[in-house]
C-alpha atoms as a PDB file:
ATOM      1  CA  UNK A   1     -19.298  11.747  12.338  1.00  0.00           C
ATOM      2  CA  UNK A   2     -20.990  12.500   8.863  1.00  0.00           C
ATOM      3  CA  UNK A   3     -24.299  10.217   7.975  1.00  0.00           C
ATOM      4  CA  UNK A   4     -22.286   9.252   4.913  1.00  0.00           C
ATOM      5  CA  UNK A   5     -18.466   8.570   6.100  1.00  0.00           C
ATOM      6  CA  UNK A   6     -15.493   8.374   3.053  1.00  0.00           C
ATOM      7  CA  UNK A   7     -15.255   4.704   1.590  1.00  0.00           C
ATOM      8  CA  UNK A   8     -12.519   3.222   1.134  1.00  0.00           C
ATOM      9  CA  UNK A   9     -12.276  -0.451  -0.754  1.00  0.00           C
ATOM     10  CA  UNK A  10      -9.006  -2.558   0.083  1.00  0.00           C
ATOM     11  CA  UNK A  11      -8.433  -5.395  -2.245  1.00  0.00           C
ATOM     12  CA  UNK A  12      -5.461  -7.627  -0.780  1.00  0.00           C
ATOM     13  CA  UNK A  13      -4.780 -10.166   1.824  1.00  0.00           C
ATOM     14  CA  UNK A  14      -5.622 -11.622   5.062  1.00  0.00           C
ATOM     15  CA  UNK A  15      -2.756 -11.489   7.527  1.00  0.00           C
ATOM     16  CA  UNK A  16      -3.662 -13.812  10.091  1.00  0.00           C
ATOM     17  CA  UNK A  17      -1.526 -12.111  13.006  1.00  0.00           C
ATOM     18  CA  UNK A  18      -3.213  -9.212  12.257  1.00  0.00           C
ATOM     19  CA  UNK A  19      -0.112  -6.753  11.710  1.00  0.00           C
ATOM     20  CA  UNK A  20      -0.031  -6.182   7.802  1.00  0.00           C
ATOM     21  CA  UNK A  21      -2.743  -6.906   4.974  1.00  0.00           C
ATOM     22  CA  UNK A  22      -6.139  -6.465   5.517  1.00  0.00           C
ATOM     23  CA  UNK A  23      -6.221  -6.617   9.029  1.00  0.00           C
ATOM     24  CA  UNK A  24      -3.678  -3.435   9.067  1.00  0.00           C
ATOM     25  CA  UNK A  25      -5.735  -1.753   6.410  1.00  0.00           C
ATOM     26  CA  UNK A  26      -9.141  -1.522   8.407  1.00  0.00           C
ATOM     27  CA  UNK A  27      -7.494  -0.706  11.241  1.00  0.00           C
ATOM     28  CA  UNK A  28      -5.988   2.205   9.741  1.00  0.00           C
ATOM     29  CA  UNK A  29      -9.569   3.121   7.645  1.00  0.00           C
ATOM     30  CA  UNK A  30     -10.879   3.326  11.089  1.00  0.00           C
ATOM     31  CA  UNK A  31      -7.950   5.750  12.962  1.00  0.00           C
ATOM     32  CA  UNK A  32      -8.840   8.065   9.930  1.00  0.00           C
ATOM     33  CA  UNK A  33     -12.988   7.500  10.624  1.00  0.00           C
ATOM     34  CA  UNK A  34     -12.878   6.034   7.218  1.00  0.00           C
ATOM     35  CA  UNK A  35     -15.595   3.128   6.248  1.00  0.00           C
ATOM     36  CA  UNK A  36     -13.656   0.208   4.822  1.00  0.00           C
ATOM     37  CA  UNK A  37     -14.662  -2.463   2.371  1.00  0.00           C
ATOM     38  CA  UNK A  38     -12.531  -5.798   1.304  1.00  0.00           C
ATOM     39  CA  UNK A  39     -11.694  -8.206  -1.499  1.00  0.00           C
ATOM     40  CA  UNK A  40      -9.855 -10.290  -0.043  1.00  0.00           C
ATOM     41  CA  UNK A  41      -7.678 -11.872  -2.381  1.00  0.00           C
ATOM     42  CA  UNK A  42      -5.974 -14.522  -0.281  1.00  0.00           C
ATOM     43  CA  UNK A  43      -5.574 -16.124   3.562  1.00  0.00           C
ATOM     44  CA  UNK A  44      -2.596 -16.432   4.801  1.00  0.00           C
ATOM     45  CA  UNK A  45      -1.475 -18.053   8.180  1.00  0.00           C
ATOM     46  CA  UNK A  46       1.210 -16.072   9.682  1.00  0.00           C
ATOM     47  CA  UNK A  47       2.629 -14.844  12.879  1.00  0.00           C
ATOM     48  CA  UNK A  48       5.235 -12.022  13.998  1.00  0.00           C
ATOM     49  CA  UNK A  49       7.968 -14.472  12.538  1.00  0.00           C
ATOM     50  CA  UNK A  50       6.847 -15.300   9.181  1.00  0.00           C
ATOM     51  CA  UNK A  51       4.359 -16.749   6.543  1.00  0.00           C
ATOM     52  CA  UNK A  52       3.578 -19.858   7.269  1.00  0.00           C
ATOM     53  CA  UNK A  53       1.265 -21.088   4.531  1.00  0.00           C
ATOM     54  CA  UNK A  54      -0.666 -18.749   1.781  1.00  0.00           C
ATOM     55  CA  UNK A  55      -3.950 -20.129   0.403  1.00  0.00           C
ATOM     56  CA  UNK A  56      -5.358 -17.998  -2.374  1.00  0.00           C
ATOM     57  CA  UNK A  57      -9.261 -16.807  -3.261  1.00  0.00           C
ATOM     58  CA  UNK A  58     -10.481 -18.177  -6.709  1.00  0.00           C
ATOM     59  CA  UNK A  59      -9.986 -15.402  -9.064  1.00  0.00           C
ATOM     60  CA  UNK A  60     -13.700 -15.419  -9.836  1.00  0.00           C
ATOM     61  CA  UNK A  61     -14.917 -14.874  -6.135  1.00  0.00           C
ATOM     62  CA  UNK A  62     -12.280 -11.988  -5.922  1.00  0.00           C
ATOM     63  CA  UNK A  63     -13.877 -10.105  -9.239  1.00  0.00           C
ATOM     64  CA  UNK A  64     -17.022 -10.778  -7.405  1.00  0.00           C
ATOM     65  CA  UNK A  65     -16.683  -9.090  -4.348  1.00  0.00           C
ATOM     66  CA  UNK A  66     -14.683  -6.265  -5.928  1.00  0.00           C
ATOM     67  CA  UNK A  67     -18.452  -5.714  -7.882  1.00  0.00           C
ATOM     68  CA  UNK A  68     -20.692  -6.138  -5.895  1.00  0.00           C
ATOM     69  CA  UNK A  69     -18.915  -3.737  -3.019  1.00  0.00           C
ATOM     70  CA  UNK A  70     -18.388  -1.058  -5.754  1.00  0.00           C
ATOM     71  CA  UNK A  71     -22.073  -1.355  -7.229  1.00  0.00           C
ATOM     72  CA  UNK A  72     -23.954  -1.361  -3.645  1.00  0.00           C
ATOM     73  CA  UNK A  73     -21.905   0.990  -1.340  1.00  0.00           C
ATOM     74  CA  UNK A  74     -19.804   2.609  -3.835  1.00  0.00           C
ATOM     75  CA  UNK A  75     -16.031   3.556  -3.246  1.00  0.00           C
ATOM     76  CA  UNK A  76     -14.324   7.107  -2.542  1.00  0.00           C
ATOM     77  CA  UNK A  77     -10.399   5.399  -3.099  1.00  0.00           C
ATOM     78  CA  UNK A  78      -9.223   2.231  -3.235  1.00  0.00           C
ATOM     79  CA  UNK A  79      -6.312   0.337  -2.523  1.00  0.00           C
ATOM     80  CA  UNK A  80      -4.939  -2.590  -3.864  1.00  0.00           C
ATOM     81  CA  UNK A  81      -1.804  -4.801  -1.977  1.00  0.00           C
ATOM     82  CA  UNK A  82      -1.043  -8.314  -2.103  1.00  0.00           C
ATOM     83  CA  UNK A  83      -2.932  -9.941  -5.560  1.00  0.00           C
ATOM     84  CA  UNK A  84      -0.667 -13.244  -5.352  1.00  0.00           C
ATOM     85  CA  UNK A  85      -1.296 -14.364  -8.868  1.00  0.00           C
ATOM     86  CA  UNK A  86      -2.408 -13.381 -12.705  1.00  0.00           C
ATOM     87  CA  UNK A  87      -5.521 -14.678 -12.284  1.00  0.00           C
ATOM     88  CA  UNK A  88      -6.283 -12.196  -9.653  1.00  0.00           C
ATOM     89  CA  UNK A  89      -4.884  -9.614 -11.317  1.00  0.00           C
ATOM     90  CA  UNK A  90      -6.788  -9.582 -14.603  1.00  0.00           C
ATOM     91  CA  UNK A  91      -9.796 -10.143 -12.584  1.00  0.00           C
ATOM     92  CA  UNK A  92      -9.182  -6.662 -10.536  1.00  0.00           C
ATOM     93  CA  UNK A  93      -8.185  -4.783 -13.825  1.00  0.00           C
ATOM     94  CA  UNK A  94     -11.382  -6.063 -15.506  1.00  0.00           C
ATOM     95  CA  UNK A  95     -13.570  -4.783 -12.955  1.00  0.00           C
ATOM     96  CA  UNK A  96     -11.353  -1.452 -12.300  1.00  0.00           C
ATOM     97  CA  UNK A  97     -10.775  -0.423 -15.829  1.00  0.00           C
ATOM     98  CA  UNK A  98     -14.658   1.310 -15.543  1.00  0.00           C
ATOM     99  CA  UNK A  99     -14.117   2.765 -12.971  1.00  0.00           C
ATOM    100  CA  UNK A 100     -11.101   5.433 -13.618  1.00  0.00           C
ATOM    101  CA  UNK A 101     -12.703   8.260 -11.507  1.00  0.00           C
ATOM    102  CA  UNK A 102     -11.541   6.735  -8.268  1.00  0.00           C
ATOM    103  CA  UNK A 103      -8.820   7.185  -7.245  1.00  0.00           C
ATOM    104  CA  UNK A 104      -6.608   4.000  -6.350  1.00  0.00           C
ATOM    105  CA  UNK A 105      -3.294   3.651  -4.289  1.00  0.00           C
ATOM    106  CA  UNK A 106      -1.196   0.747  -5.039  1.00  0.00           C
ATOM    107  CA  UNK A 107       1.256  -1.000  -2.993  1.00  0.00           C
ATOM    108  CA  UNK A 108       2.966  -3.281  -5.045  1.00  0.00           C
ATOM    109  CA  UNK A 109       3.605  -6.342  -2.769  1.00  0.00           C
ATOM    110  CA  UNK A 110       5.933  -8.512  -3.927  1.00  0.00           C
ATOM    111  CA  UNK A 111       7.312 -10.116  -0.954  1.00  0.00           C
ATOM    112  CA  UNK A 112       6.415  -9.895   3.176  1.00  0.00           C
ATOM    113  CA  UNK A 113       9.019  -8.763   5.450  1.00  0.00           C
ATOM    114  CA  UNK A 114      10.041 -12.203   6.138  1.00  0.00           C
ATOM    115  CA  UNK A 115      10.784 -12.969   2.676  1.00  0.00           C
ATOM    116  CA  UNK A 116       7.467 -14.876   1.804  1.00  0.00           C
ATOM    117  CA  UNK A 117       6.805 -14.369  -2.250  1.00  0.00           C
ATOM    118  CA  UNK A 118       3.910 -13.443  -2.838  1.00  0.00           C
ATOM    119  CA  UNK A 119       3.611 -12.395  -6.834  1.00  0.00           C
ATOM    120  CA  UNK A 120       5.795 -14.273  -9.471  1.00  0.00           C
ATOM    121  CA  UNK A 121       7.425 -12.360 -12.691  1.00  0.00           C
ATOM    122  CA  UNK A 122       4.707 -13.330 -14.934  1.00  0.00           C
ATOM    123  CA  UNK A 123       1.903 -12.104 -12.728  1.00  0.00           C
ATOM    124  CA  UNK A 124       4.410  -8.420 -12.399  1.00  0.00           C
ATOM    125  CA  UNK A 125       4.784  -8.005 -15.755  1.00  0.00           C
ATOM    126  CA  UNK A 126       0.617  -7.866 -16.140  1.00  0.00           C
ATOM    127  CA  UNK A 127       0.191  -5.421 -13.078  1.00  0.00           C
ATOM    128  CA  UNK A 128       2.388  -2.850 -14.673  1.00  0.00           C
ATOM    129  CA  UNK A 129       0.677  -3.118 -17.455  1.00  0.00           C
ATOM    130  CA  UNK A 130      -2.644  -3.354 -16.766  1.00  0.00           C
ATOM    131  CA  UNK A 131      -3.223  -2.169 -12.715  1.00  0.00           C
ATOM    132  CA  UNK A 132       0.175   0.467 -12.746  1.00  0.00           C
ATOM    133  CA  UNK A 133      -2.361   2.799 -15.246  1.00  0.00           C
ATOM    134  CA  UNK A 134      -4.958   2.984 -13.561  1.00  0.00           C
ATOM    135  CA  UNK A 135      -3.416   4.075  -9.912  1.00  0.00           C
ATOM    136  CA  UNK A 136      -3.380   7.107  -9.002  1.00  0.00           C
ATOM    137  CA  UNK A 137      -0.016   6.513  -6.754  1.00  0.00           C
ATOM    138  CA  UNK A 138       2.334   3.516  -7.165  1.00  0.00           C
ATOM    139  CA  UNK A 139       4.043   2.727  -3.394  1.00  0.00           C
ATOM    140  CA  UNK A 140       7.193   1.107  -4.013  1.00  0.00           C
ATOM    141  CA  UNK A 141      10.007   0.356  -1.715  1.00  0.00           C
ATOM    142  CA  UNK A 142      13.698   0.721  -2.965  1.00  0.00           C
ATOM    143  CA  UNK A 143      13.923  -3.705  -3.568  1.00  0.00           C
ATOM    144  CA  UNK A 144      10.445  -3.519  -5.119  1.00  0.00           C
ATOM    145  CA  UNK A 145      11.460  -0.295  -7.437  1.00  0.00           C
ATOM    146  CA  UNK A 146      14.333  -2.065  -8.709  1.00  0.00           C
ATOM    147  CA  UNK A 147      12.882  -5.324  -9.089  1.00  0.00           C
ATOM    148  CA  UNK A 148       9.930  -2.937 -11.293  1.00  0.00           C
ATOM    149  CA  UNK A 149      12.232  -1.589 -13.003  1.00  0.00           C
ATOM    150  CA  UNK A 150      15.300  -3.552 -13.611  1.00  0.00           C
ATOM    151  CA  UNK A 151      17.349  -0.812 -13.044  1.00  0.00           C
ATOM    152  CA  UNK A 152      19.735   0.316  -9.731  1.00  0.00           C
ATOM    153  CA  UNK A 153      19.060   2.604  -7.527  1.00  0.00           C
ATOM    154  CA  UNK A 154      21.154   3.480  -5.010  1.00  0.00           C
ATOM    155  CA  UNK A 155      20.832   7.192  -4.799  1.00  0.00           C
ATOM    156  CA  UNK A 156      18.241  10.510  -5.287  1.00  0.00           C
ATOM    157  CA  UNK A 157      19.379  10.398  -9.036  1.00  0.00           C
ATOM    158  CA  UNK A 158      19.081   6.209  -9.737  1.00  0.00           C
ATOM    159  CA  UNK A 159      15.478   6.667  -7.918  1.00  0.00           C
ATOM    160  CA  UNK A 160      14.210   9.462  -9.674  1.00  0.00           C
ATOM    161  CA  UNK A 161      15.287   7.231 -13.258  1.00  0.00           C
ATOM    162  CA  UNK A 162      13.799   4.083 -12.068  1.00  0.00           C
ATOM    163  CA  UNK A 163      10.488   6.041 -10.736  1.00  0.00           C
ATOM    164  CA  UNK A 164      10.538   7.647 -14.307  1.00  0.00           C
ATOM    165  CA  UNK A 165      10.762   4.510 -15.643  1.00  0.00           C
ATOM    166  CA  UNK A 166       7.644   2.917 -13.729  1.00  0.00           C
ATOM    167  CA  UNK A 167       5.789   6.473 -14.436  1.00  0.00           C
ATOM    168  CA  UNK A 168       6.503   5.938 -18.459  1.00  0.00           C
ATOM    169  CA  UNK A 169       4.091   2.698 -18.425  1.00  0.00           C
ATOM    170  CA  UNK A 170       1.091   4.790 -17.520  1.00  0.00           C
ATOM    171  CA  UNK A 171       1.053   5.457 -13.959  1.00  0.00           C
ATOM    172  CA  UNK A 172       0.482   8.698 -13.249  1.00  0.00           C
ATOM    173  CA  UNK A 173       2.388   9.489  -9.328  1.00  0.00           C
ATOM    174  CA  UNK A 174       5.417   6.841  -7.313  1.00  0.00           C
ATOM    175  CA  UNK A 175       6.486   7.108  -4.106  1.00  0.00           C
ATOM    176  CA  UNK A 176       9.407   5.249  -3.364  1.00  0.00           C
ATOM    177  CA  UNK A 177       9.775   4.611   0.063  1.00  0.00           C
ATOM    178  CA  UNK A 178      12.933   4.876   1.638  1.00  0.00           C
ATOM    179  CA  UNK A 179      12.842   2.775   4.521  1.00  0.00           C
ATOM    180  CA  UNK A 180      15.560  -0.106   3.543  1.00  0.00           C
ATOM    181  CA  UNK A 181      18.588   2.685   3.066  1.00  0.00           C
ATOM    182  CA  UNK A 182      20.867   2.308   5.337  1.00  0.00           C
ATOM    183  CA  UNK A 183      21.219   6.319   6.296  1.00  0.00           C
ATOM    184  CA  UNK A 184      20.162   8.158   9.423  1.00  0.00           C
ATOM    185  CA  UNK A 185      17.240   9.904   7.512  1.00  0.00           C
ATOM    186  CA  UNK A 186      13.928   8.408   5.820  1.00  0.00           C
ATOM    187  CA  UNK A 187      13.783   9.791   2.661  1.00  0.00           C
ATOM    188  CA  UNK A 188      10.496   9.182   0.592  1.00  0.00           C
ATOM    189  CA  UNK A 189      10.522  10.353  -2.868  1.00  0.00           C
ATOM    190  CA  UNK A 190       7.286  11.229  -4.948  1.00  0.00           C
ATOM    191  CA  UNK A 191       7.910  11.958  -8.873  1.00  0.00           C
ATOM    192  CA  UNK A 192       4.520  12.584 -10.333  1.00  0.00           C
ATOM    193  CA  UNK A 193       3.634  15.283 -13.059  1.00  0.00           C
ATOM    194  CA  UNK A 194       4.687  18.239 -10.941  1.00  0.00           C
ATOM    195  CA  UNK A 195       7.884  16.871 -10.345  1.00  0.00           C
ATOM    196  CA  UNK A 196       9.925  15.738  -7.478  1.00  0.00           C
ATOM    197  CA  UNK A 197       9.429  16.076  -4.128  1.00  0.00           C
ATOM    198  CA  UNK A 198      11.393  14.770  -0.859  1.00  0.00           C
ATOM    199  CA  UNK A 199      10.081  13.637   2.508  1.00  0.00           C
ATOM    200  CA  UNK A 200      12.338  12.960   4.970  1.00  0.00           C
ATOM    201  CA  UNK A 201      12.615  12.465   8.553  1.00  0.00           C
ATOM    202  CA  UNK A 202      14.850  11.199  11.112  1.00  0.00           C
ATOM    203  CA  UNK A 203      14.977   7.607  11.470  1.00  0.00           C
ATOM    204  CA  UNK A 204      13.370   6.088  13.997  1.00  0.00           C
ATOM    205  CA  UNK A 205      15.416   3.629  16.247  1.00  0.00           C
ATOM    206  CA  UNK A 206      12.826   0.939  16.736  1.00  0.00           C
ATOM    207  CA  UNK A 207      12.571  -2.813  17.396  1.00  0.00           C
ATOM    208  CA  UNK A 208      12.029  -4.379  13.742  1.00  0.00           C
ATOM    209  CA  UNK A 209       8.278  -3.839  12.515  1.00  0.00           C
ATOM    210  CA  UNK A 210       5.830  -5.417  10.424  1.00  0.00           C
ATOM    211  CA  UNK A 211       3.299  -3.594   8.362  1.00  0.00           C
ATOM    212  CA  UNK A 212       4.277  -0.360   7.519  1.00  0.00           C
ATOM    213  CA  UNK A 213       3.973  -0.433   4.000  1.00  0.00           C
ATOM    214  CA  UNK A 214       0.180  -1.275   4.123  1.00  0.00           C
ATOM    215  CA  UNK A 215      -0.345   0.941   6.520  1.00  0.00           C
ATOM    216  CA  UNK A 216       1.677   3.900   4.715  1.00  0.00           C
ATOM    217  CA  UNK A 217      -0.696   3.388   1.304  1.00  0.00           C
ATOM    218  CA  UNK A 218      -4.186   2.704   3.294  1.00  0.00           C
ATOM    219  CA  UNK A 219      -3.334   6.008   5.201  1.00  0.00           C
ATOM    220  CA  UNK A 220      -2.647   7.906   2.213  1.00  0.00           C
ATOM    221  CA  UNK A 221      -5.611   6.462   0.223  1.00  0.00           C
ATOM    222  CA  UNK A 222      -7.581   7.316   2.942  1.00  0.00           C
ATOM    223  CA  UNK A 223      -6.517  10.853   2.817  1.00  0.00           C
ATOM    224  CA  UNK A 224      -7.650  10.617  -0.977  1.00  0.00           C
ATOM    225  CA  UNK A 225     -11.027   9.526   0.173  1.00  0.00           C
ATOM    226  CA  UNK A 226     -11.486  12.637   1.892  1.00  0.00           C
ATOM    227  CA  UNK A 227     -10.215  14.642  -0.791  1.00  0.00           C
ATOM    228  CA  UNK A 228      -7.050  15.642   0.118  1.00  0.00           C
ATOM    229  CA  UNK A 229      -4.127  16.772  -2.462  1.00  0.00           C
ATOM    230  CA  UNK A 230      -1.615  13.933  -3.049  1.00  0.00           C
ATOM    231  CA  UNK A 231       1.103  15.748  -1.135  1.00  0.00           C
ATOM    232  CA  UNK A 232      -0.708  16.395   2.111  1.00  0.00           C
ATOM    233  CA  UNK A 233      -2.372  12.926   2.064  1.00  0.00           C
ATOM    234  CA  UNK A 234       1.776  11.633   2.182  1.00  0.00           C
ATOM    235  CA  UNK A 235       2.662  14.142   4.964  1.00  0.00           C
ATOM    236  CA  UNK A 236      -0.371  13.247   6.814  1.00  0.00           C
ATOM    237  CA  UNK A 237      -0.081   9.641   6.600  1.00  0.00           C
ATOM    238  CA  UNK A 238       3.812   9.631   7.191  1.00  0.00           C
ATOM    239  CA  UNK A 239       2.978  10.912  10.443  1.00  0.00           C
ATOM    240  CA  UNK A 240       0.572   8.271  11.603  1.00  0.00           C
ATOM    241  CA  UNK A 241       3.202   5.644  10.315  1.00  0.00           C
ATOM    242  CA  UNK A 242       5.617   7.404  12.458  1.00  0.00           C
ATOM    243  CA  UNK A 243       3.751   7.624  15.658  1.00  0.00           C
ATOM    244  CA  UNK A 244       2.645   3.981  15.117  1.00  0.00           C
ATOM    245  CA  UNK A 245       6.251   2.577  15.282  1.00  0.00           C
ATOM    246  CA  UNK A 246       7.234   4.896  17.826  1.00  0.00           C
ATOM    247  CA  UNK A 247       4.437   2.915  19.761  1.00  0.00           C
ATOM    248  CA  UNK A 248       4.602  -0.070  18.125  1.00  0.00           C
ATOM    249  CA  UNK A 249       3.456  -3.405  19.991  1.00  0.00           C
ATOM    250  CA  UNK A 250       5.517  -5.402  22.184  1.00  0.00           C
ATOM    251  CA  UNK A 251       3.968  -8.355  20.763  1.00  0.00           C
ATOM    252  CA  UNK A 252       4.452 -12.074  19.641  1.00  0.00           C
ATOM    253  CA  UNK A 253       8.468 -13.326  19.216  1.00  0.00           C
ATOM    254  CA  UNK A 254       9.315 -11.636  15.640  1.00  0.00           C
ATOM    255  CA  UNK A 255       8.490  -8.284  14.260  1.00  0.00           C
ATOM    256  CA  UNK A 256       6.362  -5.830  15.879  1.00  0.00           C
ATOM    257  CA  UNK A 257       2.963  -4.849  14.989  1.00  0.00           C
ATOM    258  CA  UNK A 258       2.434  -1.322  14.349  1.00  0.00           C
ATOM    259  CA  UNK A 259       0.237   0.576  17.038  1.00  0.00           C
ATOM    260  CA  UNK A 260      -2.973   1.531  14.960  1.00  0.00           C
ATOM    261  CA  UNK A 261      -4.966   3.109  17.992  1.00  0.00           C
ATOM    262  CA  UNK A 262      -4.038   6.486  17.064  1.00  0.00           C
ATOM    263  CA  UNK A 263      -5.255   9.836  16.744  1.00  0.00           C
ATOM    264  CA  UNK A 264      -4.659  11.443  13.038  1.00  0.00           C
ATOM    265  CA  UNK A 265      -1.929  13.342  13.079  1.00  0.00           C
ATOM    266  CA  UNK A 266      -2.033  16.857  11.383  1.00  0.00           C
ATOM    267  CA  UNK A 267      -1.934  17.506   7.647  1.00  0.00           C
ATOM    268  CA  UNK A 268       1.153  19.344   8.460  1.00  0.00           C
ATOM    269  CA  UNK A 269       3.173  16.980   9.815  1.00  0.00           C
END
């Protein structure tokens, strides 16, 4: 490994079962032999069955250790998931707004997989307007798109609309991920400035998991870190969601954890 590996700083929360959040981000900075960095931005006791309790970081502490991370060891991406309030998100588009040259990923968490809230409408409304601008790549999923932007989308053609629509605020790239259609392909869509473009695979026929959306965006902004073009760093980090919920964990009594002790798959995948 190189003296000086990519950085990668991951602002969100703790996941105390250790299959989404921060706990899924490092492990997947570390499959791609990428250093990784936190803000953590809240706790949260939780299990494979749900979130039992959230308990969030003072605002101030958050702004704090997104600071002194960036000033110190510097950052080569970032990526930003659960914020849980608009405290937290002023305090990480004060400290970001200086710092457009890196490129950040942002996974718009709204809710866990159990149903858990974890960002009200007023908080939202300030992250598109305010975080969505400075991302490189928005990561909705298809409830999250249409919550973002109050339109339908039930097809290609509703998707590409409602990405449009997130894209007019300022952010420059969204990938809308196409996990919660009920078809027999995964279908990802990216609209950015050079268009559309569709990845899609067969779905896989799994026990229900936990964590894949944090672990989609941390694998792509990983990718970033290592200067990779936006459309390889998807391919390549589709594949390592894949083969982690083809291996996924038989473990605890709700939804699996991802398997994060993986190889990196090919670019090509």
């Amino acid at each position: 490994m190189k003296d000086k590996p990519a950085r990668l700083l991951i602002i969100g929360g703790s996941d105390s079962g250790g299959g989404a959040g921060i706990q899924a981000d490092i492990k997947t900075a570390t499959a791609f032999g990428v250093y990784a960095m936190t803000a953590v931005t809240a706790v949260t006791v939780q299990d494979t069955v749900r979130v039992h309790s959230i308990h969030p970081v003072p605002a101030s502490v958050i702004r704090d250790q997104i600071t002194c991370v960036l000033e110190d060891i510097g950052a080569d991406a970032i990526k930003i998931g659960m914020l849980g309030s608009r405290e937290v998100v002023e305090a990480a588009a004060d400290v970001l707004a200086g710092r457009t040259s890196i490129p950040i990923v942002l996974d718009p968490v709204l809710a866990s997989t159990s149903g858990a809230l974890f960002l009200n409408a007023d908080a939202i409304d300030l992250m598109t307007t305010r975080l969505f601008p400075l991302a490189v790549l928005v990561t909705p999923n298809l409830p999250e798109l249409e919550q973002l932007s109050a339109l339908h989308a039930a097809d290609d053609a509703e998707i590409i609309i409602a990405a449009g629509r997130l894209r007019a605020g300022g952010t420059r790239a969204v990938l809308v991920k196409g996990g919660h259609a009920e078809c027999a392909n995964v279908r990802d869509i990216l609209v950015s400035d050079d268009g559309t473009q569709i990845f899609e695979a067969s779905r896989i026929e799994t026990h229900p998991a936990h964590g894949t959306g944090c672990t989609l965006s941390t694998a792509i902004a990983c990718a970033l870190a290592r200067h990779m073009s936006l459309s390889d760093a998807i391919r390549q980090a589709r594949g390592f969601v894949r083969s982690a919920l083809e291996t996924s964990l038989h473990l605890g009594a709700g939804y699996r954890p991802l398997n994060h002790m993986l190889n990196i798959p090919d670019a090509g995948i």
